[in-house]
N, C-alpha and C. Protein backbone atom coordinates (compact mmCIF):
# COMPACT_ATOMS: atom_id res chain seq x y z
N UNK A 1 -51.36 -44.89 -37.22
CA UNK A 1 -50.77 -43.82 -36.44
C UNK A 1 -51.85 -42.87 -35.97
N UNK A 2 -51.67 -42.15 -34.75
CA UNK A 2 -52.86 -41.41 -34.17
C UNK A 2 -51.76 -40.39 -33.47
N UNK A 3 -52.28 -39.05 -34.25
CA UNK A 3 -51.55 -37.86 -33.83
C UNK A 3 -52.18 -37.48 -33.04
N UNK A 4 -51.83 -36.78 -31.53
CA UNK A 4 -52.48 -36.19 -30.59
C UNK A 4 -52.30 -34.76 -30.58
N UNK A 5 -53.41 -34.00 -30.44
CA UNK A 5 -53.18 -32.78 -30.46
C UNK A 5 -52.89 -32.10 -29.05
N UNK A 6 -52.79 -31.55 -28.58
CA UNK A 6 -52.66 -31.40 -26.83
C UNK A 6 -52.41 -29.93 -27.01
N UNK A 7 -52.85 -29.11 -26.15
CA UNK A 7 -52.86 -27.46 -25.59
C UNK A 7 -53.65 -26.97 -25.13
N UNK A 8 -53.77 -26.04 -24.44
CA UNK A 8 -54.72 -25.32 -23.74
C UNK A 8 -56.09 -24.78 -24.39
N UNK A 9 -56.89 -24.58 -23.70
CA UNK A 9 -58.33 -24.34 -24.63
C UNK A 9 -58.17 -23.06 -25.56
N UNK A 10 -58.27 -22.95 -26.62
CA UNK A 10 -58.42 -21.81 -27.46
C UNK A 10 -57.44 -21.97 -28.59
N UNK A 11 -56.32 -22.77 -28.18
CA UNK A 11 -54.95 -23.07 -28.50
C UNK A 11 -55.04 -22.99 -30.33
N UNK A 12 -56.13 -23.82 -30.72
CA UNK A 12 -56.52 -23.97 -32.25
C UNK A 12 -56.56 -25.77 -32.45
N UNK A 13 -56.61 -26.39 -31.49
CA UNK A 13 -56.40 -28.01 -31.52
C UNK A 13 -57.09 -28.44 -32.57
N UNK A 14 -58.62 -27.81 -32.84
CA UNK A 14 -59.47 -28.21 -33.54
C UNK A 14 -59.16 -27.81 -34.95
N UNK A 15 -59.13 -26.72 -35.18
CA UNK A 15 -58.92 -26.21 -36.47
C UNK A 15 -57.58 -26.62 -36.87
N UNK A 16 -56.54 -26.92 -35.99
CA UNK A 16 -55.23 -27.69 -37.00
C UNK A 16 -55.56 -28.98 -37.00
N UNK A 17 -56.24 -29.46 -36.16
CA UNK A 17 -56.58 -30.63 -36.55
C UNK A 17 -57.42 -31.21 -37.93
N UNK A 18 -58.10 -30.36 -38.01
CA UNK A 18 -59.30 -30.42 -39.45
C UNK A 18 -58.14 -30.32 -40.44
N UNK A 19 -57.20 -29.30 -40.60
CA UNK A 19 -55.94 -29.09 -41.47
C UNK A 19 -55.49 -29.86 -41.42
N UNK A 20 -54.54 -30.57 -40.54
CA UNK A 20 -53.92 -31.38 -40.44
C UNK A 20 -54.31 -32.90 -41.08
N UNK A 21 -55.43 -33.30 -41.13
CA UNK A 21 -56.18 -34.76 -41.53
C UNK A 21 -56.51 -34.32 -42.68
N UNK A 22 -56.77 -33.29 -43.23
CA UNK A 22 -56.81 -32.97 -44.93
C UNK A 22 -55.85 -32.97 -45.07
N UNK A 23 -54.62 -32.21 -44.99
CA UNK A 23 -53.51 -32.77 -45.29
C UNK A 23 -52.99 -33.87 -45.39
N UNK A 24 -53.27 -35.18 -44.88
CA UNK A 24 -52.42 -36.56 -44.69
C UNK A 24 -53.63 -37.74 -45.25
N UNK A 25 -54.80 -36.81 -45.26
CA UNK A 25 -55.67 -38.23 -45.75
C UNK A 25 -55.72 -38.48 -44.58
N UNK A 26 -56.16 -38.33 -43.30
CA UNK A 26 -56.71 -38.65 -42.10
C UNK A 26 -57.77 -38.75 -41.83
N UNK A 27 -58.66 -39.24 -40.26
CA UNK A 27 -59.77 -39.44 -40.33
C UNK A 27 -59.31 -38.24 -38.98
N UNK A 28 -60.34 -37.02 -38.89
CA UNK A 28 -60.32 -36.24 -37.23
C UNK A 28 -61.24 -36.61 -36.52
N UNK A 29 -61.03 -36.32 -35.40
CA UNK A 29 -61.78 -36.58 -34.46
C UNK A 29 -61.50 -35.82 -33.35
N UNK A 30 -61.96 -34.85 -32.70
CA UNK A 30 -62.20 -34.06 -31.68
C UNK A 30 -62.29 -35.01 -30.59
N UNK A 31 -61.99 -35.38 -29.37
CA UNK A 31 -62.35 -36.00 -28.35
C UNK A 31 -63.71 -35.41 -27.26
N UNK A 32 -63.70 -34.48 -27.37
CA UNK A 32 -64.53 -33.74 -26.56
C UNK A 32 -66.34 -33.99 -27.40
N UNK A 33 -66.00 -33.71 -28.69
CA UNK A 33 -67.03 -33.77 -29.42
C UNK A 33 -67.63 -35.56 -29.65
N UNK A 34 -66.56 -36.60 -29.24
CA UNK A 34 -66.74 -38.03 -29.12
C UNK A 34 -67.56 -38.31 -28.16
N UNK A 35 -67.03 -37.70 -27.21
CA UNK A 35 -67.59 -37.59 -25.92
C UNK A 35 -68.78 -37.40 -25.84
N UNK A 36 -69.00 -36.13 -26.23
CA UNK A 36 -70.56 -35.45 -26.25
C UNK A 36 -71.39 -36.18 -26.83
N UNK A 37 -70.94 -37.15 -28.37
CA UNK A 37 -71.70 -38.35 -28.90
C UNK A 37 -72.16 -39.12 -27.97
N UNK A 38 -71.55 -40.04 -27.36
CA UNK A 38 -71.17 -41.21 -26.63
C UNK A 38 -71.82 -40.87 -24.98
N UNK A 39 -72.10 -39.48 -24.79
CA UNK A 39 -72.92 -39.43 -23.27
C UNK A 39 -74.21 -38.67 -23.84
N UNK A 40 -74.31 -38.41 -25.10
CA UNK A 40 -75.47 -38.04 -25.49
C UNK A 40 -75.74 -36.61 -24.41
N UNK A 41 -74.54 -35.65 -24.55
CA UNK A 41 -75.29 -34.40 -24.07
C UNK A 41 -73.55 -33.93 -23.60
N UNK A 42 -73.85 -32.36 -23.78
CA UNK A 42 -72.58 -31.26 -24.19
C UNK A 42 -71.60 -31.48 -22.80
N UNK A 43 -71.09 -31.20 -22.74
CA UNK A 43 -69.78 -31.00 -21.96
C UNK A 43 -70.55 -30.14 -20.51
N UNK A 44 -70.57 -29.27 -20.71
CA UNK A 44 -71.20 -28.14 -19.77
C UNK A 44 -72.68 -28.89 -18.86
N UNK A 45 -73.27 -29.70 -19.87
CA UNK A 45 -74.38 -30.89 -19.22
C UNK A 45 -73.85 -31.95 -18.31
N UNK A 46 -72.44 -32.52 -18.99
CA UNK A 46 -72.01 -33.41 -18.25
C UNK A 46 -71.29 -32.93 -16.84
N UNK A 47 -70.59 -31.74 -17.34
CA UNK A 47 -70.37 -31.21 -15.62
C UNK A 47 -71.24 -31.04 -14.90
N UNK A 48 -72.48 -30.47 -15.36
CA UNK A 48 -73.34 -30.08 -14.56
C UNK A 48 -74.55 -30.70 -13.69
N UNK A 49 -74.32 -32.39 -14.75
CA UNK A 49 -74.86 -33.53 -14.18
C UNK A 49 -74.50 -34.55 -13.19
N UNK A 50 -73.01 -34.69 -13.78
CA UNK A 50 -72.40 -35.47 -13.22
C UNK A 50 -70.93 -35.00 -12.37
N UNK A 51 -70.43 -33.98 -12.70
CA UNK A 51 -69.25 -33.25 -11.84
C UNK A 51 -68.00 -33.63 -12.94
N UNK A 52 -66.86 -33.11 -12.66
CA UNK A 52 -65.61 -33.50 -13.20
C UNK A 52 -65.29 -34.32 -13.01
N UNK A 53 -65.03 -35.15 -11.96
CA UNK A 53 -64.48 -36.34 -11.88
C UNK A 53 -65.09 -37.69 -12.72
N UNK A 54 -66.43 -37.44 -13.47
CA UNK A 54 -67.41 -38.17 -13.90
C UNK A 54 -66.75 -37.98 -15.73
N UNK A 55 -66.69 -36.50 -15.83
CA UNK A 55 -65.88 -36.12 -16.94
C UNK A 55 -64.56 -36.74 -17.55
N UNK A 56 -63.88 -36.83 -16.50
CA UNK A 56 -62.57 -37.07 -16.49
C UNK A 56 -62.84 -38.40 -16.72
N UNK A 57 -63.77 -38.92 -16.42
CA UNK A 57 -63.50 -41.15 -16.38
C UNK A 57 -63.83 -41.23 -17.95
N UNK A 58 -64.66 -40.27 -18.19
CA UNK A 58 -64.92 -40.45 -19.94
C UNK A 58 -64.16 -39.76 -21.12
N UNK A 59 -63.05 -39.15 -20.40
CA UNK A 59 -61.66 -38.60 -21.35
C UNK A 59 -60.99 -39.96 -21.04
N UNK A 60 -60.48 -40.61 -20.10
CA UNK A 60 -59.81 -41.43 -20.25
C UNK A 60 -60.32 -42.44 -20.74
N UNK A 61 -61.85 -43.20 -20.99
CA UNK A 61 -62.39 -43.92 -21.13
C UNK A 61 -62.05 -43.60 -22.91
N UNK A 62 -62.24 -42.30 -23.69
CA UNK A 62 -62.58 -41.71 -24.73
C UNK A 62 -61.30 -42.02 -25.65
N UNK A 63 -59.96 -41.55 -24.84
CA UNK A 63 -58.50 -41.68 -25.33
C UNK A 63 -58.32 -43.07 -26.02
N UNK A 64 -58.60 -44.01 -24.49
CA UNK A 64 -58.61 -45.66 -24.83
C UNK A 64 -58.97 -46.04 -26.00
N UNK A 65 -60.26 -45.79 -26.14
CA UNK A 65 -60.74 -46.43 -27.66
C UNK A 65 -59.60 -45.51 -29.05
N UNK A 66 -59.39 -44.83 -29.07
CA UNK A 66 -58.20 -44.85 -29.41
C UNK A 66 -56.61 -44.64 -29.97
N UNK A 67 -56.47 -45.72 -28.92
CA UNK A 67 -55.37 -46.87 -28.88
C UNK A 67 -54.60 -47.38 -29.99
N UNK A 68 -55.53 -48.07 -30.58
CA UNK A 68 -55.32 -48.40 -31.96
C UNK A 68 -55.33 -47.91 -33.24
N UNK A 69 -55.97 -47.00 -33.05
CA UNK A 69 -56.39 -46.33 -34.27
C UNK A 69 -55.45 -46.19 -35.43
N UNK A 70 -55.39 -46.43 -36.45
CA UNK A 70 -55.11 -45.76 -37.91
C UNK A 70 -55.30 -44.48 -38.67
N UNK A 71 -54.67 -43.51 -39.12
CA UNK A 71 -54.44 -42.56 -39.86
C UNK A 71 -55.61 -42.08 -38.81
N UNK A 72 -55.39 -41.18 -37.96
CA UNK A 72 -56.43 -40.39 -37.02
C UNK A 72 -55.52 -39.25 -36.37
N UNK A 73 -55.90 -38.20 -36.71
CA UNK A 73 -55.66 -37.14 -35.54
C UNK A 73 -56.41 -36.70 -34.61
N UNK A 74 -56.47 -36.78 -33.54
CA UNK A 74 -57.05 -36.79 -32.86
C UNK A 74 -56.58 -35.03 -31.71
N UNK A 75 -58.00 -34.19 -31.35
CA UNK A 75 -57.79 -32.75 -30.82
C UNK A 75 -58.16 -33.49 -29.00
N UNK A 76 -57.36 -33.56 -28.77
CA UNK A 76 -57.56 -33.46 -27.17
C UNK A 76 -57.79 -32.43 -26.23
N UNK A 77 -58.72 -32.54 -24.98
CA UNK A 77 -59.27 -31.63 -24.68
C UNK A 77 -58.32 -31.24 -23.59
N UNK A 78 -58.16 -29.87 -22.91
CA UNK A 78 -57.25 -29.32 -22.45
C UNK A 78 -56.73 -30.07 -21.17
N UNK A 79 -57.55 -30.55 -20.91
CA UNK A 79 -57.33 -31.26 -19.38
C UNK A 79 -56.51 -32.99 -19.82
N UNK A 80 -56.99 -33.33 -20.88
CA UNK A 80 -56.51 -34.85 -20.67
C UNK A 80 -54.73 -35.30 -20.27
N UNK A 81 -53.91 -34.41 -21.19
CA UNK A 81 -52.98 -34.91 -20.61
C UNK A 81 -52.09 -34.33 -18.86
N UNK A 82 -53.12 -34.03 -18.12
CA UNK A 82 -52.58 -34.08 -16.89
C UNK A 82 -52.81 -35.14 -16.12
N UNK A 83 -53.76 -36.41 -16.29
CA UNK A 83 -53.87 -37.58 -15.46
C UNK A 83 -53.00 -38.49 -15.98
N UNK A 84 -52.24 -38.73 -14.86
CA UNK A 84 -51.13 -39.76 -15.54
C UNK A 84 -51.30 -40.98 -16.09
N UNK A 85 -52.84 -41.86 -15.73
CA UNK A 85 -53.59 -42.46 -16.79
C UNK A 85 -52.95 -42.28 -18.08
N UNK A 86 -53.70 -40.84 -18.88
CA UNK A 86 -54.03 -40.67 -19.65
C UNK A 86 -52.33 -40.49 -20.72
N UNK A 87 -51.38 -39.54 -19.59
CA UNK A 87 -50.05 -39.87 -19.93
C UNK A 87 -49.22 -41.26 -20.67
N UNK A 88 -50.13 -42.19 -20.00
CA UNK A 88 -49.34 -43.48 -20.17
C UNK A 88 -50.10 -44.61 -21.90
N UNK A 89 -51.26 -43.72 -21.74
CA UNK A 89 -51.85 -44.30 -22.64
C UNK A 89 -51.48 -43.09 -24.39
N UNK A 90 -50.73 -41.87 -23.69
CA UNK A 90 -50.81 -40.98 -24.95
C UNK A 90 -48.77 -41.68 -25.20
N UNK A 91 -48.62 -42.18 -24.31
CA UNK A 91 -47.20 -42.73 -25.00
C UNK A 91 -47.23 -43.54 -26.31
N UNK A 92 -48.69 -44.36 -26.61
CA UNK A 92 -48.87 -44.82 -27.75
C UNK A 92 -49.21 -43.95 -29.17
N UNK A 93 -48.53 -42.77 -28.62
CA UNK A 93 -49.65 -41.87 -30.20
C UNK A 93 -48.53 -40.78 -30.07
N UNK A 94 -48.52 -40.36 -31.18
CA UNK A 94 -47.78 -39.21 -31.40
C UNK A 94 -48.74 -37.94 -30.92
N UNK A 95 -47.65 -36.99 -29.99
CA UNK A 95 -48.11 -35.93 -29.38
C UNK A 95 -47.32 -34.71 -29.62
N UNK A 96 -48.21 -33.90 -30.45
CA UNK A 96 -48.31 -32.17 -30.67
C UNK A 96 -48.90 -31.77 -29.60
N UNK A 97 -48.40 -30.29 -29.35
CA UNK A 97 -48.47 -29.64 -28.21
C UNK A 97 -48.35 -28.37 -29.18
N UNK A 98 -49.67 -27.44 -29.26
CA UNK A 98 -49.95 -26.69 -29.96
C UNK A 98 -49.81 -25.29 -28.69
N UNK A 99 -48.47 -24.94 -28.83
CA UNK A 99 -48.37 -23.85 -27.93
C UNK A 99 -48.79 -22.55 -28.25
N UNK A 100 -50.05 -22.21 -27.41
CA UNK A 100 -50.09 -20.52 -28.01
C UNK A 100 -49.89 -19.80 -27.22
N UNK A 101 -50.06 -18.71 -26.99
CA UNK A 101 -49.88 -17.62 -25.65
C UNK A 101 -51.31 -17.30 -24.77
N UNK A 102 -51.44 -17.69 -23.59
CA UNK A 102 -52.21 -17.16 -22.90
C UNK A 102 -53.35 -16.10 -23.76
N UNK A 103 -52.87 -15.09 -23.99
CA UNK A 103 -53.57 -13.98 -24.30
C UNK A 103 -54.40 -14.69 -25.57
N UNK A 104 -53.72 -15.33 -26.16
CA UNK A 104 -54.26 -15.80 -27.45
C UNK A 104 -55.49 -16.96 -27.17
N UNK A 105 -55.56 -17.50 -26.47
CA UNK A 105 -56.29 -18.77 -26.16
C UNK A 105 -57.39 -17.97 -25.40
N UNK A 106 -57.42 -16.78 -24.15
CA UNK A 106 -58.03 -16.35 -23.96
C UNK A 106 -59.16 -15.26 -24.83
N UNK A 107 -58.09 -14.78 -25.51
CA UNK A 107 -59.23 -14.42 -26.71
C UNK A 107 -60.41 -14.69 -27.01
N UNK A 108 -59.92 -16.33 -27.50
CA UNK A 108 -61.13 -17.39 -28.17
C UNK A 108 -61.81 -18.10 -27.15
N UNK A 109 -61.47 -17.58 -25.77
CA UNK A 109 -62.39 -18.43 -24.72
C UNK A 109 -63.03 -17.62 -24.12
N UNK A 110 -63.01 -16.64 -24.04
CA UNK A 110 -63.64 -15.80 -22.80
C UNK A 110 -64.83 -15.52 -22.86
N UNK A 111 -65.54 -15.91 -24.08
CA UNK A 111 -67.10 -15.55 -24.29
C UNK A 111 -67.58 -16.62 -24.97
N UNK A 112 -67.01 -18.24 -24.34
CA UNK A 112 -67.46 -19.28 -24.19
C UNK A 112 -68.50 -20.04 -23.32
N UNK A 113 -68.73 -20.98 -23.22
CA UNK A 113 -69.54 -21.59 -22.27
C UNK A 113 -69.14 -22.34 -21.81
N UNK A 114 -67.78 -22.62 -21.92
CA UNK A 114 -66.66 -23.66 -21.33
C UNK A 114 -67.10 -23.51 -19.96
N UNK A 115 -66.96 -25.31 -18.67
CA UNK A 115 -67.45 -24.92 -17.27
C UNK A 115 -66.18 -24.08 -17.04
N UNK A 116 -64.97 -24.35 -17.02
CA UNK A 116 -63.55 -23.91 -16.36
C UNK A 116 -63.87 -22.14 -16.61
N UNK A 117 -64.21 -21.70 -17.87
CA UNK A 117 -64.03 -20.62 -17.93
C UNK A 117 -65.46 -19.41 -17.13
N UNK A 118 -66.12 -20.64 -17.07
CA UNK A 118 -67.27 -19.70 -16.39
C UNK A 118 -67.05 -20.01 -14.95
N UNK A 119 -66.10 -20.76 -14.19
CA UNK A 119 -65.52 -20.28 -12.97
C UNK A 119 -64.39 -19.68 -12.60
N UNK A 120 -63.87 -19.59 -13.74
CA UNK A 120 -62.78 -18.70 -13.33
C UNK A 120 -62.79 -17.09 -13.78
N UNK A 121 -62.18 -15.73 -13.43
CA UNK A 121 -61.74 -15.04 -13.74
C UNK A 121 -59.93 -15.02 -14.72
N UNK A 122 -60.07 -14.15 -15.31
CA UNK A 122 -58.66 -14.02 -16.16
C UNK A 122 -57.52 -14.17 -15.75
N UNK A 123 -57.09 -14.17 -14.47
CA UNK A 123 -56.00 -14.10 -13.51
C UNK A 123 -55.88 -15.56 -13.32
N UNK A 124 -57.14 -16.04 -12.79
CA UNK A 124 -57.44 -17.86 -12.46
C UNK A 124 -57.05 -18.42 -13.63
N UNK A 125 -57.95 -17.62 -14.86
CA UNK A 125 -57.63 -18.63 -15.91
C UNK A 125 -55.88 -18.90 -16.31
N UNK A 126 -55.57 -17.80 -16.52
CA UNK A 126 -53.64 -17.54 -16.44
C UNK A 126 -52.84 -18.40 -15.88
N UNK A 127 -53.43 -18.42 -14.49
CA UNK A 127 -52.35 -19.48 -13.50
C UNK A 127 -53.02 -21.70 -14.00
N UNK A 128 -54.03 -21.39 -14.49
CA UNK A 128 -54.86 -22.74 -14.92
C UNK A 128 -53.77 -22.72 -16.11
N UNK A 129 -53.89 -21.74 -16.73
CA UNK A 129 -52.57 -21.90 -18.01
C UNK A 129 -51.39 -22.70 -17.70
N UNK A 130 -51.09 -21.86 -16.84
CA UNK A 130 -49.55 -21.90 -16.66
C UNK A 130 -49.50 -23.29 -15.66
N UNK A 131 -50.29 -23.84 -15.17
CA UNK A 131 -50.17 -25.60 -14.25
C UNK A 131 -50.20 -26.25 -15.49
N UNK A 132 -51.46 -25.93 -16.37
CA UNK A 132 -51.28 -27.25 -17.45
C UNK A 132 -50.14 -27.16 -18.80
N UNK A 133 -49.45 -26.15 -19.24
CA UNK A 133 -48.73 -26.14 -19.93
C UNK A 133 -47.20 -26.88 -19.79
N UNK A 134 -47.28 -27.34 -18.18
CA UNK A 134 -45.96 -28.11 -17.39
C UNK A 134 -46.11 -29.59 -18.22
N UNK A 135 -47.59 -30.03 -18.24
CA UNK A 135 -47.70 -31.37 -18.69
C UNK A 135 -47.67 -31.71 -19.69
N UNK A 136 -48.39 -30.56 -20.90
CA UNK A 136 -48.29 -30.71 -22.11
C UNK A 136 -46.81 -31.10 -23.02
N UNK A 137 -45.84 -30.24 -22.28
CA UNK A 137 -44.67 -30.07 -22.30
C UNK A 137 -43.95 -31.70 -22.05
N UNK A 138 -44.60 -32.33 -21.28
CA UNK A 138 -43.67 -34.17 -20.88
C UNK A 138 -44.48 -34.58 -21.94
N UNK A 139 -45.66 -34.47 -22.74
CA UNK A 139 -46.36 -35.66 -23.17
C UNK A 139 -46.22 -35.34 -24.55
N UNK A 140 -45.00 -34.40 -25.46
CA UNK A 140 -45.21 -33.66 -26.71
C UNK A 140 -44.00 -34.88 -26.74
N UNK A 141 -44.18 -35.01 -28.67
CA UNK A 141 -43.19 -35.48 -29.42
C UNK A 141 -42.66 -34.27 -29.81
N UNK A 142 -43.77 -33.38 -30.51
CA UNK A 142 -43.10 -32.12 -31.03
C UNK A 142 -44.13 -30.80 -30.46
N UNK A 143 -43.70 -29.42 -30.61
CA UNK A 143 -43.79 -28.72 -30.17
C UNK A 143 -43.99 -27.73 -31.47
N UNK A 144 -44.99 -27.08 -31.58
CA UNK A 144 -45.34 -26.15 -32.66
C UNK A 144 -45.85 -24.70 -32.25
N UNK A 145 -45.29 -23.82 -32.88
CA UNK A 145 -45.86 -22.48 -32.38
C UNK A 145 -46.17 -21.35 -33.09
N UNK A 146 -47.18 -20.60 -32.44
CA UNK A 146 -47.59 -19.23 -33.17
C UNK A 146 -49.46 -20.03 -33.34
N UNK A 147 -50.04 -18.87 -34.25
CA UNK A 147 -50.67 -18.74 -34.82
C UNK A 147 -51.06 -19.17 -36.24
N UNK A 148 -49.85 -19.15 -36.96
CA UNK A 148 -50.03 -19.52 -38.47
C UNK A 148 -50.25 -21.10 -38.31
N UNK A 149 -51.43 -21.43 -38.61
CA UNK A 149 -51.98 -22.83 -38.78
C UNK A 149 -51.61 -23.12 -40.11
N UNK A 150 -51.34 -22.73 -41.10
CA UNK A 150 -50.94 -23.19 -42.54
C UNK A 150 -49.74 -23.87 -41.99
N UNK A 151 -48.22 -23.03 -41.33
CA UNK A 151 -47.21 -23.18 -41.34
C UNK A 151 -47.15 -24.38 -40.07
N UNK A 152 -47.82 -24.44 -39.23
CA UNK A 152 -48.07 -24.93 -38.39
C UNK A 152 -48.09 -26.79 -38.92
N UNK A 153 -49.31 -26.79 -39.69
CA UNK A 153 -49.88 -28.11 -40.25
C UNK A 153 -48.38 -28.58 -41.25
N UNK A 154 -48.07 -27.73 -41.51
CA UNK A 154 -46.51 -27.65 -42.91
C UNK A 154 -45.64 -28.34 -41.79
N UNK A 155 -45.28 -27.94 -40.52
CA UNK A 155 -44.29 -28.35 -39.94
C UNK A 155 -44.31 -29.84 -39.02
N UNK A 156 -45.65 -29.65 -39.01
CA UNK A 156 -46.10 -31.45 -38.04
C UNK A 156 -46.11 -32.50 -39.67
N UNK A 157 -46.50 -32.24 -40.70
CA UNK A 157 -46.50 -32.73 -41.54
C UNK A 157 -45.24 -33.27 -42.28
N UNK A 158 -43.81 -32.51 -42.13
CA UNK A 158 -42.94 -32.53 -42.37
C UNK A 158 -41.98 -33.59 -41.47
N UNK A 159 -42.37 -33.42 -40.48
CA UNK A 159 -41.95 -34.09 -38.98
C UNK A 159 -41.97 -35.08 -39.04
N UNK A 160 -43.78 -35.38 -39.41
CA UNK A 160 -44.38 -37.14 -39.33
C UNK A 160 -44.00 -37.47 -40.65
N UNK A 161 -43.61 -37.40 -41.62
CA UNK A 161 -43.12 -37.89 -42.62
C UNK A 161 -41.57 -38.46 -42.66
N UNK A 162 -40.71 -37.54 -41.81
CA UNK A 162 -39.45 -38.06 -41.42
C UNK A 162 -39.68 -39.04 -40.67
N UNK A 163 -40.44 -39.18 -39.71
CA UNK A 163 -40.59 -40.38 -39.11
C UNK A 163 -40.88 -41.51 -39.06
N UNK A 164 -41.75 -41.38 -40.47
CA UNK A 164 -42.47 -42.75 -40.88
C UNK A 164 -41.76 -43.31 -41.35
């Protein structure tokens, strides 16, 4: 089983994810940080080398591998589930959608080095919110909210256990 994490940047994907795979005996894996393995250089390099669209072939390329996977949670990066690619391939994995509030995600981004956030202003970033939170929304099994990552990891944990 391969839990997908999905939400907007700041959301906490990473850090419930680390929770989340201690909790279950999982293996994590960040996608973004796979990535950065696998092209041998940061995110912000790869935009800046190769453009987004170059980005984007290696989220979907990144998701693929996997596919298969066993006991993996996996933190997806904010953009993946809007290519419908990537939609069709996250139908194989269970998908969390770690909803936080704008304000909250901006918080933890705004004095990042993220490319998106160093072209946009706060207003841009808001409405970037509010397009990708439409998709997150089709590609969730479940839907988790707030801040409290304890209660958070308690409730996806509870979920995937009914299900299994």
């Amino acid at each position: 089983m391969v839990i997908a994490l999905c939400g907007y940047m700041g959301s906490g994907k990473s850090t419930l994810g680390k929770m989340l795979a201690k909790k279950l005996a999982f293996d994590f894996v960040d996608l973004d940080g796979y990535i950065e393995e696998k092209e041998n250089m940061s995110i912000p390099q790869i935009f800046a080398n190769y453009g987004e669209a170059y980005f984007r072939q290696c989220e979907h390329s990144a998701l693929s591998s996997f596919l298969n996977a066993n006991n993996t949670v996996l933190s997806l990066g904010g953009g993946v589930p809007i290519a419908d690619e990537n939609k069709k391939l996250l139908k194989g994995m269970f998908v969390v959608y770690i909803d936080s509030s704008f304000e909250d995600c901006y918080k933890r981004i705004k004095t990042t080095d993220r490319p998106i956030v160093k072209q946009k202003n706060k207003s841009e970033l808001e409405k970037h919110y509010n397009d990708r939170v439409v998709h997150y929304k089709k590609v969730a099994n479940l839907t988790v909210y707030g801040n409290n990552l304890k209660k958070m990891t308690e409730q996806i944990v509870q979920f995937v256990k009914e299900k299994i």
